[in-house]
N, C-alpha and C. Protein backbone atom coordinates (compact mmCIF):
# COMPACT_ATOMS: atom_id res chain seq x y z
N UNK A 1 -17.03 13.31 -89.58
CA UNK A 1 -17.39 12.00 -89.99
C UNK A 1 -16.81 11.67 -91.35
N UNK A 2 -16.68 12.73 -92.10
CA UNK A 2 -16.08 12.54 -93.34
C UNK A 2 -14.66 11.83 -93.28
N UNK A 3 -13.89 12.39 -92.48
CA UNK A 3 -12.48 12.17 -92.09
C UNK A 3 -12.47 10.47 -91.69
N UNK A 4 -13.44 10.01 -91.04
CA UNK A 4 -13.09 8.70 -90.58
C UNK A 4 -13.51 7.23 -92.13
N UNK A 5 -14.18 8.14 -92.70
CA UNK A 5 -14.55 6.91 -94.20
C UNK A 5 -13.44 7.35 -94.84
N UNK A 6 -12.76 7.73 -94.49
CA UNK A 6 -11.30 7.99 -95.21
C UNK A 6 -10.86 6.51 -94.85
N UNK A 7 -10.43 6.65 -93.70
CA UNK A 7 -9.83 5.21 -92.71
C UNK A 7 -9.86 4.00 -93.14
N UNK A 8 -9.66 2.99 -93.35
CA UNK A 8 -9.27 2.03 -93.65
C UNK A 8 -10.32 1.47 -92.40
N UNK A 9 -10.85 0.18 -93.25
CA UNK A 9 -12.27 -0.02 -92.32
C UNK A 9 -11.06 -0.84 -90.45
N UNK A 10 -10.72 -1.23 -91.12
CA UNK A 10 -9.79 -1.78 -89.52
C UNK A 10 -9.53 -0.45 -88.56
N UNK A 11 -8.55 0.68 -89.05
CA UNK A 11 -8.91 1.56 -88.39
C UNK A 11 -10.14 2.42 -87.87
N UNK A 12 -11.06 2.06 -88.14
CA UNK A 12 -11.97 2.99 -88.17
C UNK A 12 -13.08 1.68 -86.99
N UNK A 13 -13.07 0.77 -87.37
CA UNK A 13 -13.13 -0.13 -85.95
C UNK A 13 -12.70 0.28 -84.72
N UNK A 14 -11.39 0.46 -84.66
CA UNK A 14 -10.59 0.74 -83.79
C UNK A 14 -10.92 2.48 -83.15
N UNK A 15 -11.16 2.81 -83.85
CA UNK A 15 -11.49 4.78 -83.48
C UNK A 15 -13.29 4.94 -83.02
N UNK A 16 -14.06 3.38 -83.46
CA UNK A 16 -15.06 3.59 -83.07
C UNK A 16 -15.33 3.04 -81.60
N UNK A 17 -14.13 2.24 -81.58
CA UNK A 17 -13.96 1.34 -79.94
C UNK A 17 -13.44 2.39 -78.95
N UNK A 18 -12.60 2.94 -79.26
CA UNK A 18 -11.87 4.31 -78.75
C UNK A 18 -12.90 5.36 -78.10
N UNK A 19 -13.67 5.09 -79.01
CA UNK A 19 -14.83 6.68 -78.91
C UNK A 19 -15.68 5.59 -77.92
N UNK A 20 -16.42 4.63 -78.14
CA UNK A 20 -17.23 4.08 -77.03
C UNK A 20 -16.64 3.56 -76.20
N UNK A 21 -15.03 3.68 -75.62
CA UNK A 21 -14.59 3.80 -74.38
C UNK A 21 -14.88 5.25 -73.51
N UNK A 22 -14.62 6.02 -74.39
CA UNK A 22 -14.98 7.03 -74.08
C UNK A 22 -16.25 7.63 -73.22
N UNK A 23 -17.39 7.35 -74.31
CA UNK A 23 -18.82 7.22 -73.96
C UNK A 23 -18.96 6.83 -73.21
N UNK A 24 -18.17 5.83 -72.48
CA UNK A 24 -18.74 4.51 -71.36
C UNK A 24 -18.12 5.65 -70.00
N UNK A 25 -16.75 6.21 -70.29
CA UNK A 25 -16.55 6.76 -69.06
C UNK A 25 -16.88 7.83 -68.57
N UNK A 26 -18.19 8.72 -69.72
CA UNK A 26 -18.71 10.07 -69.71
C UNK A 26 -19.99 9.29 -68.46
N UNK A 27 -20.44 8.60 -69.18
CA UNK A 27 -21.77 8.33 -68.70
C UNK A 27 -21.71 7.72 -66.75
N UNK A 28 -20.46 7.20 -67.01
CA UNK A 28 -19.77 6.61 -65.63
C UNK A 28 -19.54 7.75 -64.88
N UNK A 29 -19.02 8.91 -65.54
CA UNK A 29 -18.85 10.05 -64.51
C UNK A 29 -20.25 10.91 -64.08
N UNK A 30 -21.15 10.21 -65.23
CA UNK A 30 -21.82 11.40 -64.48
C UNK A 30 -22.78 10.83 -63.80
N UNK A 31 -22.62 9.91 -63.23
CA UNK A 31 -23.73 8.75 -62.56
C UNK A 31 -22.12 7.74 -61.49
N UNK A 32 -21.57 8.73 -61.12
CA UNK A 32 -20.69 7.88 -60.09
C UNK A 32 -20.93 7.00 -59.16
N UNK A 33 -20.29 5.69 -59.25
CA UNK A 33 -20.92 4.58 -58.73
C UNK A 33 -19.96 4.32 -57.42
N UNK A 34 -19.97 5.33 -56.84
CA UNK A 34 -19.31 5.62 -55.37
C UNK A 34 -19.86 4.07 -54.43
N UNK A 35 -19.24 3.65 -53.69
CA UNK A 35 -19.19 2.99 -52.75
C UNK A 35 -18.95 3.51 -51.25
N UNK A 36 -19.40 3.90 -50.17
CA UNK A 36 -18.92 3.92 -48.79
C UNK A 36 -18.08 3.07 -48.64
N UNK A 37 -16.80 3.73 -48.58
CA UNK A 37 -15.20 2.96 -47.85
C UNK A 37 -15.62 2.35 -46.52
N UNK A 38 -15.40 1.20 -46.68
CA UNK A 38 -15.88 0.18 -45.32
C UNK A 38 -15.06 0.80 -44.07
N UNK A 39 -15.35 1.34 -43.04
CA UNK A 39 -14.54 1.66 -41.70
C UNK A 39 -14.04 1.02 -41.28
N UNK A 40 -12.59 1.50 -41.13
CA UNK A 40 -11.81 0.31 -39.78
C UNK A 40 -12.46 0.57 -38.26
N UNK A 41 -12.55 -0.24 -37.62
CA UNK A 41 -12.97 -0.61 -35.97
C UNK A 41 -12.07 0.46 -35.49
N UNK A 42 -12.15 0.94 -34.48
CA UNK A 42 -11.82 1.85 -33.65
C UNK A 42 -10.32 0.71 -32.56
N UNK A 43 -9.30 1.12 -32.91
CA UNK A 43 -8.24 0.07 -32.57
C UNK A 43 -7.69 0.61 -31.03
N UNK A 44 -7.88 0.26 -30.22
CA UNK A 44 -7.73 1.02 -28.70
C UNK A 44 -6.12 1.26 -28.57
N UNK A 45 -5.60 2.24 -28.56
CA UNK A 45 -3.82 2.22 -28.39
C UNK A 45 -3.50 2.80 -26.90
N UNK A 46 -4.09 2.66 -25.96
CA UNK A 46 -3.62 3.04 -24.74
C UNK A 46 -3.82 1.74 -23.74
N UNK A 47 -3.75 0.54 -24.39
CA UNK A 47 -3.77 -0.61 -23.60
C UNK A 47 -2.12 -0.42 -22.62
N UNK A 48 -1.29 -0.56 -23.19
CA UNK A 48 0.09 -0.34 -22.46
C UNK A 48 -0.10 0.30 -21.42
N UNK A 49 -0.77 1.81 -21.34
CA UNK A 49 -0.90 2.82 -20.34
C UNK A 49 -2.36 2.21 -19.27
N UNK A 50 -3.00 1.62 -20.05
CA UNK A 50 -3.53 0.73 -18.93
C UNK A 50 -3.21 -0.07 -17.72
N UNK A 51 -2.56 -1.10 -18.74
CA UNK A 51 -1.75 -1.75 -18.18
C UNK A 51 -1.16 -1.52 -17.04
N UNK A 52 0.06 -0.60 -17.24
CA UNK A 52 0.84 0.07 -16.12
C UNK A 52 -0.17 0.71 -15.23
N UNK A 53 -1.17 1.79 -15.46
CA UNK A 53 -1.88 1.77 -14.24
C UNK A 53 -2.11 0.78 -13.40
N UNK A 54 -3.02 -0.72 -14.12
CA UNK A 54 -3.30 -1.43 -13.42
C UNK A 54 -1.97 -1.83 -11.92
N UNK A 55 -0.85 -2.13 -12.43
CA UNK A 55 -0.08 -2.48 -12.36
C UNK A 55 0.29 -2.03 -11.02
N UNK A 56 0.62 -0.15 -11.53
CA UNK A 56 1.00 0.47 -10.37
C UNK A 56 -0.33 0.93 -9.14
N UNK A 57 -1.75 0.24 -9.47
CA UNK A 57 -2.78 0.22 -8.14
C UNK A 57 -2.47 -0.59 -7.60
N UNK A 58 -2.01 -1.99 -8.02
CA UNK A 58 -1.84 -3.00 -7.45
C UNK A 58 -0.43 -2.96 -6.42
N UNK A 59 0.49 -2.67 -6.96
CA UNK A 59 1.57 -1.92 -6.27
C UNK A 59 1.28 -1.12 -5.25
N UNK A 60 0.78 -0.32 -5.30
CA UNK A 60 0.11 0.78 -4.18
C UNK A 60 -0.63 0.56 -3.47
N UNK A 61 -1.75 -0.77 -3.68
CA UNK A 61 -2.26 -1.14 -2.50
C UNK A 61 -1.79 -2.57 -1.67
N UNK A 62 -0.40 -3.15 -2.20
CA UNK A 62 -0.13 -3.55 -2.04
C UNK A 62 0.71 -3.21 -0.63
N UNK A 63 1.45 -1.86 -1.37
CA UNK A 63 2.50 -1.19 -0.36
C UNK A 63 1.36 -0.79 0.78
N UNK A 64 0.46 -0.22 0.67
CA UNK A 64 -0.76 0.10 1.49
C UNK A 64 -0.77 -0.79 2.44
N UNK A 65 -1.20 -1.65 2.43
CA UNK A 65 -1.56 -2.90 2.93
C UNK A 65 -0.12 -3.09 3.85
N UNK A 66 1.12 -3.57 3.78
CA UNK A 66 2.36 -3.26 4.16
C UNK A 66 2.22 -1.96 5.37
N UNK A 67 1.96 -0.96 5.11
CA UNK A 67 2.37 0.04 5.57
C UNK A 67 1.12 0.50 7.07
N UNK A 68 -0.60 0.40 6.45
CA UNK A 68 -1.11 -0.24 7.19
C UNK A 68 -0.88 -1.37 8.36
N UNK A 69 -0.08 -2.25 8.30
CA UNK A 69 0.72 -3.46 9.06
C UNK A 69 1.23 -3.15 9.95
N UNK A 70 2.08 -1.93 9.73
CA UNK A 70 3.54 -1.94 10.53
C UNK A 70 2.97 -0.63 11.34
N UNK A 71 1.98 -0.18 10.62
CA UNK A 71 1.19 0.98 11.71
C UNK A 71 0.52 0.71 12.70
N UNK A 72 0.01 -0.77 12.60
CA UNK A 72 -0.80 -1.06 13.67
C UNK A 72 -0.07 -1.95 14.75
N UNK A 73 1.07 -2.71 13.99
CA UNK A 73 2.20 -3.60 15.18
C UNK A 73 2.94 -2.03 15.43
N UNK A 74 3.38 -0.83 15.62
CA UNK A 74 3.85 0.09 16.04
C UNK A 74 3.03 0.69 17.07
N UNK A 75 1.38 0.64 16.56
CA UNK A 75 0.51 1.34 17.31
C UNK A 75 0.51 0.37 19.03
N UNK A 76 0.65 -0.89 18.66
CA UNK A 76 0.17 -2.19 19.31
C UNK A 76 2.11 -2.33 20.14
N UNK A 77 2.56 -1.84 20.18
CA UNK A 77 4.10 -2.16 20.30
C UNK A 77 3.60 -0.52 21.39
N UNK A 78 3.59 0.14 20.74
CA UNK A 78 3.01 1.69 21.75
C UNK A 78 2.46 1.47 22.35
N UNK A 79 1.37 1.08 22.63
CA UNK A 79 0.26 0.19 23.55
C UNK A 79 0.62 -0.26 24.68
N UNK A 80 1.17 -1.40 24.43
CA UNK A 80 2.13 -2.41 25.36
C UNK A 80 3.09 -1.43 25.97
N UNK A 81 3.62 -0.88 25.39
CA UNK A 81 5.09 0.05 26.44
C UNK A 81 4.26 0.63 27.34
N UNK A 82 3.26 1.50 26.78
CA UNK A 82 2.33 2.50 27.53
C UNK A 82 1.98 1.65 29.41
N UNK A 83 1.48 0.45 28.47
CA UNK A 83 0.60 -0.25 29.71
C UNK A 83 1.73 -1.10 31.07
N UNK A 84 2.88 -1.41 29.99
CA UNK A 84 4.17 -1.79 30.90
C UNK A 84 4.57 -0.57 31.93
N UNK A 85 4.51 0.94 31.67
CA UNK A 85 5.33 1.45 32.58
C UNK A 85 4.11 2.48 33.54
N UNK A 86 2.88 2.00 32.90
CA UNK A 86 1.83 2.47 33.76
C UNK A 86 1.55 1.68 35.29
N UNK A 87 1.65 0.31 34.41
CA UNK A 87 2.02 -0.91 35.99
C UNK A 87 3.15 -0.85 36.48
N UNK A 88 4.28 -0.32 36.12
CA UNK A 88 5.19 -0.41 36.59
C UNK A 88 5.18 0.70 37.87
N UNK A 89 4.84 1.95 37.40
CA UNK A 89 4.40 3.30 38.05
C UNK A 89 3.45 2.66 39.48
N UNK A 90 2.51 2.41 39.05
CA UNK A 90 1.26 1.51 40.11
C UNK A 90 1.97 0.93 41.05
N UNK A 91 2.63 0.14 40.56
CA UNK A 91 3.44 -1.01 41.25
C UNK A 91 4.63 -0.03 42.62
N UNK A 92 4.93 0.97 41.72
CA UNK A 92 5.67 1.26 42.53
C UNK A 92 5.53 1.91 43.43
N UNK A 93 4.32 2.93 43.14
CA UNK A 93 3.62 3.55 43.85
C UNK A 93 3.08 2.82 45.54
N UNK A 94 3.04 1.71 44.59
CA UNK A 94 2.70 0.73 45.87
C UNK A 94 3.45 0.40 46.90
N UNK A 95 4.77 0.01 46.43
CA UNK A 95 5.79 -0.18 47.11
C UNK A 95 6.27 0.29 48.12
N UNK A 96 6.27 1.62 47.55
CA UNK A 96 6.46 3.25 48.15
C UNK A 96 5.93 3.40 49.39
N UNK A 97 4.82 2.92 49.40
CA UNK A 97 3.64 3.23 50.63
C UNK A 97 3.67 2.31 51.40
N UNK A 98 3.74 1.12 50.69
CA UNK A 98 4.05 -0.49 51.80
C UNK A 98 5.48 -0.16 52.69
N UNK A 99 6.08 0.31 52.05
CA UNK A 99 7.70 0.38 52.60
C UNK A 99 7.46 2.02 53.55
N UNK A 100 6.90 2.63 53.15
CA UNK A 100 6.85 3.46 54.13
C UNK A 100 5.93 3.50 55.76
N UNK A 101 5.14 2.45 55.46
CA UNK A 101 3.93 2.33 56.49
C UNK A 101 5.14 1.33 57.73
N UNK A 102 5.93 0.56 56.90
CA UNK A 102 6.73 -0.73 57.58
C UNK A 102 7.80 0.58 58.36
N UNK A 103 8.28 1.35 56.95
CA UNK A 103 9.23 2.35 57.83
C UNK A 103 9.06 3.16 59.24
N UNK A 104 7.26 3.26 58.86
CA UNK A 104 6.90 4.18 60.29
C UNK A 104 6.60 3.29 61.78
N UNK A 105 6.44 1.91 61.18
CA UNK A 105 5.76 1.23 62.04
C UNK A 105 7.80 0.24 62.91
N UNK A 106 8.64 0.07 62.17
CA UNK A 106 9.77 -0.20 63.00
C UNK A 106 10.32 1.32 63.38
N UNK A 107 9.98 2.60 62.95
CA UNK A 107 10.02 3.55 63.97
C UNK A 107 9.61 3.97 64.97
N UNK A 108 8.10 3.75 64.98
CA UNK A 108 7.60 3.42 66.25
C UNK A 108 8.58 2.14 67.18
N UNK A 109 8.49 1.50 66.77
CA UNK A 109 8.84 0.23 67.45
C UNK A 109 9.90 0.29 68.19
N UNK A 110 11.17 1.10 67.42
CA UNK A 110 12.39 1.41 67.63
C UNK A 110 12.07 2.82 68.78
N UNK A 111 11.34 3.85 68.84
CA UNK A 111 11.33 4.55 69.72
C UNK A 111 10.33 3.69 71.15
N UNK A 112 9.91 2.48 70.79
CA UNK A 112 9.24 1.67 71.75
C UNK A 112 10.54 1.13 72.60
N UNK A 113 11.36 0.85 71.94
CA UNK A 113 12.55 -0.05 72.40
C UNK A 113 13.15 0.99 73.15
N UNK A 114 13.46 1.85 72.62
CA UNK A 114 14.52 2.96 73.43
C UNK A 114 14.00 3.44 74.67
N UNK A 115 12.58 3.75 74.29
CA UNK A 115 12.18 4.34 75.92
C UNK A 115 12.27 3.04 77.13
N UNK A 116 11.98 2.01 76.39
CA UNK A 116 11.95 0.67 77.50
C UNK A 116 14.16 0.90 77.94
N UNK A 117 14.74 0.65 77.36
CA UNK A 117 15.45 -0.01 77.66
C UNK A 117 16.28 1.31 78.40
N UNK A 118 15.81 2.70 78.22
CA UNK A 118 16.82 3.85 79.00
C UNK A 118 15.38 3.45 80.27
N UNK A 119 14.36 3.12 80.48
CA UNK A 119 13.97 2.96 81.74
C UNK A 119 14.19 1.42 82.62
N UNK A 120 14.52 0.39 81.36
CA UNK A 120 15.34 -0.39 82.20
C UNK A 120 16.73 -0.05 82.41
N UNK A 121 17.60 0.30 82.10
CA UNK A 121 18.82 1.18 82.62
C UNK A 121 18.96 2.07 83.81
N UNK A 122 17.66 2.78 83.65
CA UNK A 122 17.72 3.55 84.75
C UNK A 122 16.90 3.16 86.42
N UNK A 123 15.85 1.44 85.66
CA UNK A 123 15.87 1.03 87.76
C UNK A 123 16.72 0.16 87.59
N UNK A 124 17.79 0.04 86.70
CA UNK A 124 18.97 -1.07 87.22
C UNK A 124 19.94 -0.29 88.09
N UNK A 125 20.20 1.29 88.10
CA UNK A 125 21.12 1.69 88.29
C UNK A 125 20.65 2.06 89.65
């Protein structure tokens, strides 16, 4: 303290402002006037990869849907052939038997004719 009444009263103003800057930042440290750092929001970064999922379900049930389609006009296209050569079979089956009953029946007919006409031949002669 001796040292500072040396000083020239202006300086010694100045060294007493110095020192109660000081004071001010002892007392500040030891009573820290901390604040909680305000949080940033939680910022979502996988929207993009969303996105494209969405994107590619929609795609996929899109193609789905497509593919579903052509399974059931294939299934329905199978169907129809099936039932075309099942009647066709029937049909012919039928034929088969109509044409054979006609076959047996102008064979008869034809061995009807022959016996008549070698016994008309034979009281003509």
């Amino acid at each position: 303290m001796s040292e500072i009444q040396q000083l020239p009263a202006n300086a010694q103003q100045m060294v007493a402002a110095f020192v109660g800057m000081l004071d001010d930042d002892k007392e500040a440290s030891k009573a820290p006037d901390y604040t909680v750092p305000e949080a940033n929001a939680y910022e979502f970064q996988s929207g993009s990869t969303v996105e494209l999922l969405k994107r590619m379900k929609t795609e996929f049930d899109d193609k789905q849907a497509r593919c579903e389609k052509e399974e059931m006009n294939s299934k329905h296209a199978h169907e129809m052939l099936v039932q075309e050569l099942t009647d066709s079979q029937e049909n012919a089956d039928s034929d088969i038997s109509s044409k054979t009953v006609l076959k047996q029946e102008k064979h008869e007919s034809s061995a009807f004719v022959k016996t008549q006409f070698t016994s008309t031949t034979a009281v003509k002669e």
